[in-house]
PDB file of N, CA and C in Angstrom:
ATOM      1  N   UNK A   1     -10.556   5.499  -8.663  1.00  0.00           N
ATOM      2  CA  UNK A   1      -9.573   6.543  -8.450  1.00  0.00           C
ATOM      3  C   UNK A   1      -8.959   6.944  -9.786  1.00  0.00           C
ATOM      4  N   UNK A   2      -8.588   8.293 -10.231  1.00  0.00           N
ATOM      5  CA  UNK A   2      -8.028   8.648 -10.994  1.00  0.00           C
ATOM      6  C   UNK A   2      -6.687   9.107 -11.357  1.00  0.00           C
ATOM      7  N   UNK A   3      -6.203   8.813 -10.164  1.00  0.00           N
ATOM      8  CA  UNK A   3      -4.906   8.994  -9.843  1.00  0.00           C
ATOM      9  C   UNK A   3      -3.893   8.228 -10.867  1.00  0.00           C
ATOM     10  N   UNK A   4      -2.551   9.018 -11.059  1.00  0.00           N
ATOM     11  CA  UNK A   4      -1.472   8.022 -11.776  1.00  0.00           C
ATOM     12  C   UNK A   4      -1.234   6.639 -10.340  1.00  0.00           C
ATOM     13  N   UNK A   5      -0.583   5.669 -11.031  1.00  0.00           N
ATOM     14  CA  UNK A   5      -0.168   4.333 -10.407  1.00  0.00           C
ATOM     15  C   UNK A   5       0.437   4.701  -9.508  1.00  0.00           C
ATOM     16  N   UNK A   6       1.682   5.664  -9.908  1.00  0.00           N
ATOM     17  CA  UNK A   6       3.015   5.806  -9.508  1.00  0.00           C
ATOM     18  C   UNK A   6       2.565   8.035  -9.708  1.00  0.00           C
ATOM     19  N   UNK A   7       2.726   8.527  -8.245  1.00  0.00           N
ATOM     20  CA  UNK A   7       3.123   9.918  -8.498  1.00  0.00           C
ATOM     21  C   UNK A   7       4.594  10.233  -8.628  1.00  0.00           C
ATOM     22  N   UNK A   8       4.511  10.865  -9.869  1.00  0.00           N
ATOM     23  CA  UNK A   8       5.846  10.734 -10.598  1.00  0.00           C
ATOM     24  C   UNK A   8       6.919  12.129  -9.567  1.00  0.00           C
ATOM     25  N   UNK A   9       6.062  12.604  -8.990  1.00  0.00           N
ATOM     26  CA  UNK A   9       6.914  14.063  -8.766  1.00  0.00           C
ATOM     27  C   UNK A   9       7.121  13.238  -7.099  1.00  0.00           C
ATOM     28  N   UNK A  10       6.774  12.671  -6.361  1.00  0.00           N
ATOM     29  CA  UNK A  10       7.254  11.651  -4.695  1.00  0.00           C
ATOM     30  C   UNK A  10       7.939  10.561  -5.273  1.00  0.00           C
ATOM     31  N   UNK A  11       7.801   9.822  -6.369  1.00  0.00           N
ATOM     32  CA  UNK A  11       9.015   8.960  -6.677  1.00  0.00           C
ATOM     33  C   UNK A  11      10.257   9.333  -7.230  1.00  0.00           C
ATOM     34  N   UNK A  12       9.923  10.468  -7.877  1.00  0.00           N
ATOM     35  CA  UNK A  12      11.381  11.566  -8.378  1.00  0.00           C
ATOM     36  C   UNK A  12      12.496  11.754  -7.356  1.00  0.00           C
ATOM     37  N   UNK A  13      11.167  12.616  -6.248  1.00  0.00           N
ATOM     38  CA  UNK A  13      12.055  13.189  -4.899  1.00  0.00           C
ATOM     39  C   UNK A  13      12.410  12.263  -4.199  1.00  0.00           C
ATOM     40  N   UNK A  14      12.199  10.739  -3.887  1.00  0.00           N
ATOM     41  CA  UNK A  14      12.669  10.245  -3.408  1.00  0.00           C
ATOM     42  C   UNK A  14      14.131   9.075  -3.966  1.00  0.00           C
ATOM     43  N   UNK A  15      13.913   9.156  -5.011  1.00  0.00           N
ATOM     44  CA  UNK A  15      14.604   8.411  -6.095  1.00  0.00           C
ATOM     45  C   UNK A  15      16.023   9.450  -5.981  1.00  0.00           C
ATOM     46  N   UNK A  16      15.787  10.614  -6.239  1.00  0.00           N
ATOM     47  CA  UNK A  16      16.599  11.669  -6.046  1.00  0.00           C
ATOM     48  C   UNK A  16      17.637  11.556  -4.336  1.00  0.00           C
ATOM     49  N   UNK A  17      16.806  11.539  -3.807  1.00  0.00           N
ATOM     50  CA  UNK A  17      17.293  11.285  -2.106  1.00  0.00           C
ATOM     51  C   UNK A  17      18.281   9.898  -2.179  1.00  0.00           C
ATOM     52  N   UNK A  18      17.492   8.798  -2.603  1.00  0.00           N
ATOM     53  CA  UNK A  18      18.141   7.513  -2.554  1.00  0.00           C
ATOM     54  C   UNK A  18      19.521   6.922  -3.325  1.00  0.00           C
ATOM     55  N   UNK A  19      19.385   8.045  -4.492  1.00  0.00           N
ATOM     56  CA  UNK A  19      20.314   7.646  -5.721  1.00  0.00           C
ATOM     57  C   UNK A  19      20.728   6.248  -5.574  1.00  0.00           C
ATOM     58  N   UNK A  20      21.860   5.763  -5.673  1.00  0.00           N
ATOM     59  CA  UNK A  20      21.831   4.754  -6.122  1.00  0.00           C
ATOM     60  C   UNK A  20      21.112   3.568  -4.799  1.00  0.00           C
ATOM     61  N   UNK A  21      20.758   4.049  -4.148  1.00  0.00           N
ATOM     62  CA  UNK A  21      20.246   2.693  -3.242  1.00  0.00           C
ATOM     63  C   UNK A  21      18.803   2.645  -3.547  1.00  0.00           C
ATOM     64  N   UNK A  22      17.896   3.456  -4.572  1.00  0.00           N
ATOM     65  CA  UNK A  22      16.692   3.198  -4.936  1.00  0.00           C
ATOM     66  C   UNK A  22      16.167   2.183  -5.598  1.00  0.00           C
ATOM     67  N   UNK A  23      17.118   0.926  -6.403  1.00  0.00           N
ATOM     68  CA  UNK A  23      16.606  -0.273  -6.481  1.00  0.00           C
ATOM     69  C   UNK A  23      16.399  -0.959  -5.067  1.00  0.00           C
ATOM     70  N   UNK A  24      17.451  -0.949  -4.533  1.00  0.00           N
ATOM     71  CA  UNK A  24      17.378  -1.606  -2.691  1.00  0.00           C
ATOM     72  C   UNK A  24      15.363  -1.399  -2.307  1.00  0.00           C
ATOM     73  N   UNK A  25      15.354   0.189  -2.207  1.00  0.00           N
ATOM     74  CA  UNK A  25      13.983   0.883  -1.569  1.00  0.00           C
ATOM     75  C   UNK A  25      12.997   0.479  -2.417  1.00  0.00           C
ATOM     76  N   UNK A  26      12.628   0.022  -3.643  1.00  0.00           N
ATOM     77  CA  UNK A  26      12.040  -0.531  -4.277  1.00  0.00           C
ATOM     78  C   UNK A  26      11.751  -1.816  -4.194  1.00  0.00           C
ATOM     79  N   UNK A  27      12.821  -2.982  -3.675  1.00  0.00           N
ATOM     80  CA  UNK A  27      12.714  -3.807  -3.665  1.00  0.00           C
ATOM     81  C   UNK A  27      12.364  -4.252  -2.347  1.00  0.00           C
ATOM     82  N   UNK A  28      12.542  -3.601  -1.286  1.00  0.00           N
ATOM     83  CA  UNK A  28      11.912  -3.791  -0.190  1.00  0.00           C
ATOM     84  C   UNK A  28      10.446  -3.437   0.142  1.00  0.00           C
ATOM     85  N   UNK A  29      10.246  -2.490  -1.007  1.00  0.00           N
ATOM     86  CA  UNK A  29       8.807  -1.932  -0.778  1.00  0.00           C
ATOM     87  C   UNK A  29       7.786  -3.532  -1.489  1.00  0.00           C
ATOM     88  N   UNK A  30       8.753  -3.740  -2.254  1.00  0.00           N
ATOM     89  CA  UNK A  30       8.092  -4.913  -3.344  1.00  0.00           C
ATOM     90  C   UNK A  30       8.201  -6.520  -2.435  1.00  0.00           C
ATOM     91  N   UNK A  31       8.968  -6.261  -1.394  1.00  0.00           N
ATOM     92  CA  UNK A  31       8.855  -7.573  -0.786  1.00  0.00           C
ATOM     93  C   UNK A  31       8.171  -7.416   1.033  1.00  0.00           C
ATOM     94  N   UNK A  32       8.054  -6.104   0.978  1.00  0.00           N
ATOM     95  CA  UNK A  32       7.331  -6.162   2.108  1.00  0.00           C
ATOM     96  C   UNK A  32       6.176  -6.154   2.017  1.00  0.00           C
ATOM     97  N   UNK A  33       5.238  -5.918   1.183  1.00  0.00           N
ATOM     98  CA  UNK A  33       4.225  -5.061   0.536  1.00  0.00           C
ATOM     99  C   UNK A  33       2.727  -6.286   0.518  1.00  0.00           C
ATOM    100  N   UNK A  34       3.215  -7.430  -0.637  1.00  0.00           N
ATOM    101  CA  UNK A  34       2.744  -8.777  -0.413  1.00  0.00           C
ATOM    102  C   UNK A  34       2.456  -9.127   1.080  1.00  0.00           C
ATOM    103  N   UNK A  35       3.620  -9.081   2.102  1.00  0.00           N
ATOM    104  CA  UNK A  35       3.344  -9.600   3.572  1.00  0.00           C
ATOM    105  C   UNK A  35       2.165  -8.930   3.852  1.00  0.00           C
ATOM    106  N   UNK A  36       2.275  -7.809   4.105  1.00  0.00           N
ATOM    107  CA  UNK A  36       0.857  -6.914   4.575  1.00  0.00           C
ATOM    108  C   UNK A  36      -0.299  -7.270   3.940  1.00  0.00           C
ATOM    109  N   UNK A  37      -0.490  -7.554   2.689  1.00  0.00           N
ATOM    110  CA  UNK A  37      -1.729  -7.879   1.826  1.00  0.00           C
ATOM    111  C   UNK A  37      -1.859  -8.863   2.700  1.00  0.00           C
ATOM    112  N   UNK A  38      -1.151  -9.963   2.607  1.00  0.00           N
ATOM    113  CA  UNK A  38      -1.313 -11.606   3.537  1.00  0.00           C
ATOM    114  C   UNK A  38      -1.746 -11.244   4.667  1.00  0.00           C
ATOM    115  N   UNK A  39      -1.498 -10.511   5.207  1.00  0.00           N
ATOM    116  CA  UNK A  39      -1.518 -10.286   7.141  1.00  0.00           C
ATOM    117  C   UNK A  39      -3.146  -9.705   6.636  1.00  0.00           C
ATOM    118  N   UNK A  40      -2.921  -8.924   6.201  1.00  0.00           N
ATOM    119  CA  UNK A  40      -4.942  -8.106   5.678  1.00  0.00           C
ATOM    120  C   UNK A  40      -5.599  -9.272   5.254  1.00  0.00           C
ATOM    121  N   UNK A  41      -5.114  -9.974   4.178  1.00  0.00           N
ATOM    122  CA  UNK A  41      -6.400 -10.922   4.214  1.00  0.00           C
ATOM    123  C   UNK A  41      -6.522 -11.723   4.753  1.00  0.00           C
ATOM    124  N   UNK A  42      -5.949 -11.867   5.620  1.00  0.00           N
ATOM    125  CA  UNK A  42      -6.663 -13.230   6.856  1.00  0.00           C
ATOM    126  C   UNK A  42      -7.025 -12.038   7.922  1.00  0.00           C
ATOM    127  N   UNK A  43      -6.846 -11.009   8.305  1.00  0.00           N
ATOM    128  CA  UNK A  43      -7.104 -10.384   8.997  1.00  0.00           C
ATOM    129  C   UNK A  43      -8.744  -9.576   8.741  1.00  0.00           C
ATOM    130  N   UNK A  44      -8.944  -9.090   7.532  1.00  0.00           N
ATOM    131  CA  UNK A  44     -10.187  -9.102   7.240  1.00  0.00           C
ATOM    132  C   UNK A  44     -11.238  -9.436   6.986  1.00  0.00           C
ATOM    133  N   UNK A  45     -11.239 -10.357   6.869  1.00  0.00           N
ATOM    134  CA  UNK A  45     -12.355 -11.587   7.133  1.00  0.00           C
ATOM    135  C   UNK A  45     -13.128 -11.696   7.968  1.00  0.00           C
ATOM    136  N   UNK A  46     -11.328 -12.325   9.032  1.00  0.00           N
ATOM    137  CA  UNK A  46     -11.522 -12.762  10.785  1.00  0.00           C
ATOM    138  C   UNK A  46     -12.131 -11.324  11.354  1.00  0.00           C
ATOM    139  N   UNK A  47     -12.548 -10.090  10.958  1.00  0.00           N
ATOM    140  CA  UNK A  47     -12.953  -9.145  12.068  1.00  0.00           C
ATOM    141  C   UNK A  47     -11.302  -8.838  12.927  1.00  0.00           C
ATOM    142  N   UNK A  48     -10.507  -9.042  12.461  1.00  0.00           N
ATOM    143  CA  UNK A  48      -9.232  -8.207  13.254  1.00  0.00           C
ATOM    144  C   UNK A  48      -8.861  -7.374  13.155  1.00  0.00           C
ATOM    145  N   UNK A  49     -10.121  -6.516  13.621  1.00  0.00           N
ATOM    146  CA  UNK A  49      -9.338  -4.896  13.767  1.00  0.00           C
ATOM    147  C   UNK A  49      -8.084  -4.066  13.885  1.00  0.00           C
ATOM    148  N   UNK A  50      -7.564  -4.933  14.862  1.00  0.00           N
ATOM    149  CA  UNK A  50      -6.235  -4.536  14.958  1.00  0.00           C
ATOM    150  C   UNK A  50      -5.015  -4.373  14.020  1.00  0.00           C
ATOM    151  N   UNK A  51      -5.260  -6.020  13.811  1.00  0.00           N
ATOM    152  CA  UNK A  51      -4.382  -6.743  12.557  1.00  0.00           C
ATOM    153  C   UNK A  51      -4.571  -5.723  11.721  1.00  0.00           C
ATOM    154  N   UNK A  52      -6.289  -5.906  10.764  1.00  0.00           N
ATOM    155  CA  UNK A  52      -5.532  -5.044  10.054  1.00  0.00           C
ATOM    156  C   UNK A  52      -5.341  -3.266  10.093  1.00  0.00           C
ATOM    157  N   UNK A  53      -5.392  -2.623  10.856  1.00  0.00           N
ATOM    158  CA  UNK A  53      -5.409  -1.337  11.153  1.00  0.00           C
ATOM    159  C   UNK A  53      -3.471  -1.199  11.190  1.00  0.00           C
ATOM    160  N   UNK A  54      -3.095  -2.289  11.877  1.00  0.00           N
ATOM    161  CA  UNK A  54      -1.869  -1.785  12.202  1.00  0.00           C
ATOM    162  C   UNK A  54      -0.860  -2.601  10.662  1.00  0.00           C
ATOM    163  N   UNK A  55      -1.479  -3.554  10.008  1.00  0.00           N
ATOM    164  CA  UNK A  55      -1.081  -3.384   7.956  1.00  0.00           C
ATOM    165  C   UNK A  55      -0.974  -2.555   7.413  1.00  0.00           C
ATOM    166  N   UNK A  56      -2.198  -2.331   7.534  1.00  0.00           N
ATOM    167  CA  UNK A  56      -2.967  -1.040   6.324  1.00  0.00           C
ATOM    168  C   UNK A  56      -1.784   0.177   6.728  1.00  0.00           C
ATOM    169  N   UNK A  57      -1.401   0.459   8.100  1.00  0.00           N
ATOM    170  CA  UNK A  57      -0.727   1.795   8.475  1.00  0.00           C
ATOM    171  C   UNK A  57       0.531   1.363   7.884  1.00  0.00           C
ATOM    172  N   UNK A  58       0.960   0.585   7.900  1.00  0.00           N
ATOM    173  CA  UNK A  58       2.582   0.200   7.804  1.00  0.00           C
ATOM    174  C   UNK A  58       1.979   0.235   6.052  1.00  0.00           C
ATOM    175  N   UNK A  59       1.626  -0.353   5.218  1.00  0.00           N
ATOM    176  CA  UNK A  59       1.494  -0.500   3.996  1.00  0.00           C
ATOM    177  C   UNK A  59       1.013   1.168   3.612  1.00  0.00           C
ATOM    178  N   UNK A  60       0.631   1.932   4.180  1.00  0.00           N
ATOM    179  CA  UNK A  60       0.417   3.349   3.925  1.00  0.00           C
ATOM    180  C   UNK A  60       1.449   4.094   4.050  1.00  0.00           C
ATOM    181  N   UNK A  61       2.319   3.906   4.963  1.00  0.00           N
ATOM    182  CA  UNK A  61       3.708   4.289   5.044  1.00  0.00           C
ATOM    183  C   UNK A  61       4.448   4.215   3.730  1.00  0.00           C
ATOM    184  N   UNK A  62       5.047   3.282   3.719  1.00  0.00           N
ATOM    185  CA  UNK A  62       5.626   2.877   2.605  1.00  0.00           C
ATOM    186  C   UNK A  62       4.830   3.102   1.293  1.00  0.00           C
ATOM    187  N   UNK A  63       3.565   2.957   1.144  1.00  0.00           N
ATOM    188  CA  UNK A  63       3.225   3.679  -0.279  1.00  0.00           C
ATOM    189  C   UNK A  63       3.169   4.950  -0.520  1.00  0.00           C
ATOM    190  N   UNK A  64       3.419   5.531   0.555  1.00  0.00           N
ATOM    191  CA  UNK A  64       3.211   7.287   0.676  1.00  0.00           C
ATOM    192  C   UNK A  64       4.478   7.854   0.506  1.00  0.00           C
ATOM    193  N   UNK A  65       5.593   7.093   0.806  1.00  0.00           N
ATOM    194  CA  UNK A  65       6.926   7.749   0.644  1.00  0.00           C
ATOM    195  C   UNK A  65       7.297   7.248  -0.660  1.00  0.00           C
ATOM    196  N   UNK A  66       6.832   6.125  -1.710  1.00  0.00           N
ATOM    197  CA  UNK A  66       7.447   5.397  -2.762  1.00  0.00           C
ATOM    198  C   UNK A  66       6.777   6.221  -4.015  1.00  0.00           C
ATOM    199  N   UNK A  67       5.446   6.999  -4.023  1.00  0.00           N
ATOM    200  CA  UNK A  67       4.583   8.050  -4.371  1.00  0.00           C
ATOM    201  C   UNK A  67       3.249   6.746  -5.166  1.00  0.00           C
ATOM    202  N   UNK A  68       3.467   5.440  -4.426  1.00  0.00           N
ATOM    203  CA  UNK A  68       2.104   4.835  -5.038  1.00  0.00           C
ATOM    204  C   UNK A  68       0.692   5.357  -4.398  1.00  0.00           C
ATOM    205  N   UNK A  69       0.002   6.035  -4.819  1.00  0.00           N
ATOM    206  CA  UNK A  69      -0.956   7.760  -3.897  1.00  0.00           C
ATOM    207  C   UNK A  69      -2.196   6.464  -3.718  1.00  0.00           C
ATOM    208  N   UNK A  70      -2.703   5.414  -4.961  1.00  0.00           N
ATOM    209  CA  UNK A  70      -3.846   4.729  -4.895  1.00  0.00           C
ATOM    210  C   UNK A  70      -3.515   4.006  -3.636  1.00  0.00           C
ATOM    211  N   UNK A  71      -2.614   3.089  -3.619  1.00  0.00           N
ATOM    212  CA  UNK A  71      -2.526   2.400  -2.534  1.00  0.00           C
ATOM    213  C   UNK A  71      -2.351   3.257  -1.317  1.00  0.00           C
ATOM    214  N   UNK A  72      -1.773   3.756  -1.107  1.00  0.00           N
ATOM    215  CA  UNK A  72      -1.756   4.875  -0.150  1.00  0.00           C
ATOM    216  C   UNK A  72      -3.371   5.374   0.213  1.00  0.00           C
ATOM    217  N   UNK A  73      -4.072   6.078  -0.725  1.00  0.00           N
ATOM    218  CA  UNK A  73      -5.314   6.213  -0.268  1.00  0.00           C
ATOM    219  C   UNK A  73      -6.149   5.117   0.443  1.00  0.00           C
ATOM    220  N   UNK A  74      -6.174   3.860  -0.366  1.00  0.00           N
ATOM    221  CA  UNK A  74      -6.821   2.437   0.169  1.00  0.00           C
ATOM    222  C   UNK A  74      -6.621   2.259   1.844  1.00  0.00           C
ATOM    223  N   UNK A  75      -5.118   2.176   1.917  1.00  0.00           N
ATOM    224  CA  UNK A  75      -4.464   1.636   2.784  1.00  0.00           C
ATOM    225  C   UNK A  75      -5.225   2.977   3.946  1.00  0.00           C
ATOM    226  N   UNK A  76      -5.234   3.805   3.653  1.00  0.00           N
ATOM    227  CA  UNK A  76      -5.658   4.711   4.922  1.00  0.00           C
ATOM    228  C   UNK A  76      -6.847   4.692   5.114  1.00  0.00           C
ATOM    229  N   UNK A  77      -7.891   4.779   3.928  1.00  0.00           N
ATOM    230  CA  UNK A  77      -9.122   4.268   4.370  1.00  0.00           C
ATOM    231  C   UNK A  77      -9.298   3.339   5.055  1.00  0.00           C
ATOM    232  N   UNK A  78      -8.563   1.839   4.645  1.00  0.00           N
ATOM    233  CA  UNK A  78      -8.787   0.999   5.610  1.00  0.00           C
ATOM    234  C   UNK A  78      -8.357   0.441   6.597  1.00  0.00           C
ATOM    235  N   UNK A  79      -7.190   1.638   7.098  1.00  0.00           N
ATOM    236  CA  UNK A  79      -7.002   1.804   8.639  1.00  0.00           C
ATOM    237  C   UNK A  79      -7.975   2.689   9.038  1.00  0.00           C
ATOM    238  N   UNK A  80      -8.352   3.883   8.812  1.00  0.00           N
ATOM    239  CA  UNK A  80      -9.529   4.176   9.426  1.00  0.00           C
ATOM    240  C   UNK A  80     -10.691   3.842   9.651  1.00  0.00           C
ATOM    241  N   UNK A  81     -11.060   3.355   8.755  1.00  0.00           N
ATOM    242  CA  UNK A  81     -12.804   1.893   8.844  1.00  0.00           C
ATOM    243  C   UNK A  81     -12.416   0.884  10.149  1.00  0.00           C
ATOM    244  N   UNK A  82     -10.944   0.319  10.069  1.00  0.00           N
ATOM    245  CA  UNK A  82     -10.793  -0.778  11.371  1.00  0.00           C
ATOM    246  C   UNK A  82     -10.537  -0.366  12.307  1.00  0.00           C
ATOM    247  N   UNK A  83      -9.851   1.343  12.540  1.00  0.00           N
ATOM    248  CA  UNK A  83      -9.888   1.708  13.754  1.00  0.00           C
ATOM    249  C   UNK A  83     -11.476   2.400  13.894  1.00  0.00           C
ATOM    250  N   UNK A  84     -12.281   2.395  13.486  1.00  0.00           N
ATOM    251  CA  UNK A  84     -14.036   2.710  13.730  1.00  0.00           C
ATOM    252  C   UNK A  84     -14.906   1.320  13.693  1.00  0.00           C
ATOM    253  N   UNK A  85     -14.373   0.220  13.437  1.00  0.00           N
ATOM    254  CA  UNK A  85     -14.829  -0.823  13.860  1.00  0.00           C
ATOM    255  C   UNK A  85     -15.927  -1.118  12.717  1.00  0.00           C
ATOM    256  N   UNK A  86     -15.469  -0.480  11.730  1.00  0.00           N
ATOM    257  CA  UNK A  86     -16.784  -0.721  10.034  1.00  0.00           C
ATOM    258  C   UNK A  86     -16.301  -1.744   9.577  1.00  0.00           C
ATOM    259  N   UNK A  87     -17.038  -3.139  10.529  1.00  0.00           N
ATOM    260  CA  UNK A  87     -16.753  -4.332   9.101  1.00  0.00           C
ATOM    261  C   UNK A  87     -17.472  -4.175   7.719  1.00  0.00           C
ATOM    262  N   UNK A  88     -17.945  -3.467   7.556  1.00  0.00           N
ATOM    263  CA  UNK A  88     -19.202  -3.656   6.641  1.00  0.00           C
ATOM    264  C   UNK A  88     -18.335  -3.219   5.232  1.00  0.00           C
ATOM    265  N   UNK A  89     -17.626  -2.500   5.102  1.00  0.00           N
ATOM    266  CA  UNK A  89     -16.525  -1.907   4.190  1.00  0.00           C
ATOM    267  C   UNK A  89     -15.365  -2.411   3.602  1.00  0.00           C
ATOM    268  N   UNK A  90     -14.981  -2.846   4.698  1.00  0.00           N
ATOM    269  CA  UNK A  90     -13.615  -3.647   4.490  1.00  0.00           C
ATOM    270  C   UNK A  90     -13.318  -4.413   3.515  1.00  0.00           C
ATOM    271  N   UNK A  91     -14.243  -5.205   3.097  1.00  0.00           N
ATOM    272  CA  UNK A  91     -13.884  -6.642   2.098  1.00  0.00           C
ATOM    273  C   UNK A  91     -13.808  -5.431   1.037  1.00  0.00           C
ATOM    274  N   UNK A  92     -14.373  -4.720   0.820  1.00  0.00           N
ATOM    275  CA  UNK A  92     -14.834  -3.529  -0.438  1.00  0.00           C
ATOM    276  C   UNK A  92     -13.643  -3.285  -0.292  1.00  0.00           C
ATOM    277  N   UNK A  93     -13.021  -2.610   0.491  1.00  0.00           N
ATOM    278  CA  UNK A  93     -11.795  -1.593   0.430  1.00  0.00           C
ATOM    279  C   UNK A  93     -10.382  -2.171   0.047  1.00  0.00           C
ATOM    280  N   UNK A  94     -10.218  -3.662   0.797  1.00  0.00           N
ATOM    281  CA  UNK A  94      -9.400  -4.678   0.579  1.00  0.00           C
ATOM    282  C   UNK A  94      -9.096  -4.899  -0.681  1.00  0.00           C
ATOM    283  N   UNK A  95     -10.589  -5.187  -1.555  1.00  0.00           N
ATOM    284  CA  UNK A  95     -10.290  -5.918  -3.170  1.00  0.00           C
ATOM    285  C   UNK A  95      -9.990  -4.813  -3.928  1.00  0.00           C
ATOM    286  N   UNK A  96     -10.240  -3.053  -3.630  1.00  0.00           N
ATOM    287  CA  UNK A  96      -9.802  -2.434  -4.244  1.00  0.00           C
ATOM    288  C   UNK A  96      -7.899  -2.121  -3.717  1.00  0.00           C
ATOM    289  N   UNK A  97      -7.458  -2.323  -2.640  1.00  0.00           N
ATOM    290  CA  UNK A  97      -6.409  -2.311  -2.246  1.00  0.00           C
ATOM    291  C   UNK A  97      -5.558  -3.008  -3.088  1.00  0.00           C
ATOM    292  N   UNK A  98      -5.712  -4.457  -3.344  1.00  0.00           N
ATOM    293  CA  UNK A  98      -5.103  -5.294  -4.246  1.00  0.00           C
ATOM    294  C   UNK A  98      -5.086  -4.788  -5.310  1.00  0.00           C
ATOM    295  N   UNK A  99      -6.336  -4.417  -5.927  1.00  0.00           N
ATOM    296  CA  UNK A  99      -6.494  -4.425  -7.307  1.00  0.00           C
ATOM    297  C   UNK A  99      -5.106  -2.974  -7.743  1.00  0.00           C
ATOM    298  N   UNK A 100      -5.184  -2.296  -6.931  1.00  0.00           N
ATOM    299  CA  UNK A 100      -4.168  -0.881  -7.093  1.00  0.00           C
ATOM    300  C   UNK A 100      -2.891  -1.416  -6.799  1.00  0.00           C
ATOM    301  N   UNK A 101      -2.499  -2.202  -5.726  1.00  0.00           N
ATOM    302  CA  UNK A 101      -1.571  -2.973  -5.339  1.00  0.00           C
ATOM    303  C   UNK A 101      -0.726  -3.446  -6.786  1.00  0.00           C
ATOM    304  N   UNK A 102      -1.756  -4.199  -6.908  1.00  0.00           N
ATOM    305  CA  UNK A 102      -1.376  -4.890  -8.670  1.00  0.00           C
ATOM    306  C   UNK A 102      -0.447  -4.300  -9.684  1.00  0.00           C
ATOM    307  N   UNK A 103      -1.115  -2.950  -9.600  1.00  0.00           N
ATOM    308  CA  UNK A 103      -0.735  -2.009 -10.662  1.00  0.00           C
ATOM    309  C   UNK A 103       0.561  -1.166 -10.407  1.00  0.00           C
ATOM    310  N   UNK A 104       0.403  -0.906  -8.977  1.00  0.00           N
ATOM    311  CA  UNK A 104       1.664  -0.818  -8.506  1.00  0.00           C
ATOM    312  C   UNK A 104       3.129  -1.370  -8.614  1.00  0.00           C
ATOM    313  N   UNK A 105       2.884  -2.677  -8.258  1.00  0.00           N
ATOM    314  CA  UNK A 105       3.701  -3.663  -8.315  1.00  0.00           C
ATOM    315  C   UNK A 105       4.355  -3.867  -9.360  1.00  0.00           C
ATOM    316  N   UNK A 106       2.924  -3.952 -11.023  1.00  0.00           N
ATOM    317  CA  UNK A 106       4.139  -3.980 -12.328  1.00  0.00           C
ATOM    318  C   UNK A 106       4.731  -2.579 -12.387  1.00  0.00           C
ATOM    319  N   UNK A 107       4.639  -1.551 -12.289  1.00  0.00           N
ATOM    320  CA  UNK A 107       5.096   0.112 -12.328  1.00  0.00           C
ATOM    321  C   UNK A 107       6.070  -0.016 -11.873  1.00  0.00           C
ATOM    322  N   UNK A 108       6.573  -0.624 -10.716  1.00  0.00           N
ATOM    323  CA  UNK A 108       7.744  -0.591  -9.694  1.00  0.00           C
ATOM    324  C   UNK A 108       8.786  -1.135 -10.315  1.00  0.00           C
ATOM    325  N   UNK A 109       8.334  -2.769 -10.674  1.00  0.00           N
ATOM    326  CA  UNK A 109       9.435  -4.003 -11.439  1.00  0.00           C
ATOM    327  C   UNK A 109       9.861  -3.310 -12.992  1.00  0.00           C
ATOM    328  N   UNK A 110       8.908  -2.765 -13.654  1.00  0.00           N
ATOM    329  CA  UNK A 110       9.727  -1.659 -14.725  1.00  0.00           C
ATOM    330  C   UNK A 110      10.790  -0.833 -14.229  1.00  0.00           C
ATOM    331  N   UNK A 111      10.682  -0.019 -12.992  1.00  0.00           N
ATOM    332  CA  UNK A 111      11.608   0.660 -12.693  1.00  0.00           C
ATOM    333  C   UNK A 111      13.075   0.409 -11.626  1.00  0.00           C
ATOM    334  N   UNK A 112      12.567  -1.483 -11.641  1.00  0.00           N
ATOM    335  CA  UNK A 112      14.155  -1.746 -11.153  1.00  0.00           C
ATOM    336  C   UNK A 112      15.427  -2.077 -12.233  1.00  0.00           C
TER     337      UNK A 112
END
């Protein structure tokens, strides 16, 4: 993906919205964020469609409003692969999830 880490013009507008409670929204994004990875990787492995379909959505949420666009993309791909029942993808989509995750994560802790 070629995308920035962080889309600077959805973290503006929302940073803007939040004013001062945008460390709070940051830091919840940063401590909820890990759970979902955890819940995905035992969930992708095991074939739990569900599990992870209903992560990936909640972790797409929250990266879509914080403007992290990579994770956001991941995360929707791989609710859509588990709601179509494509194990065959998943582990693929997962290690790139993290790997953007990653990058995310230091981008964020700079900006608390």
């Amino acid at each position: 993906m070629s995308e920035a880490v962080i889309d600077l013009v959805v973290f503006n507008e929302i940073a803007d919205l939040m004013g001062d409670s945008m460390p709070e929204f940051i830091g919840t994004y940063l401590e909820n964020s890990p759970k979902l990875l955890k819940e995905m990787s035992i969930a992708v492995p095991a074939g739990d469609f569900d599990k992870v379909s209903q992560s990936a959505h909640q972790l797409k949420g929250g990266s879509g409003s914080i403007g992290a666009m990579q994770v956001y993309s991941y995360a929707k791909q791989l609710e859509a692969a588990a709601n179509e029942g494509k194990l065959d993808n998943l582990m693929s989509l997962f290690a790139q999830l993290n790997v953007a995750y990653v990058q995310v994560e230091a981008e964020l802790k700079k900006r608390l």
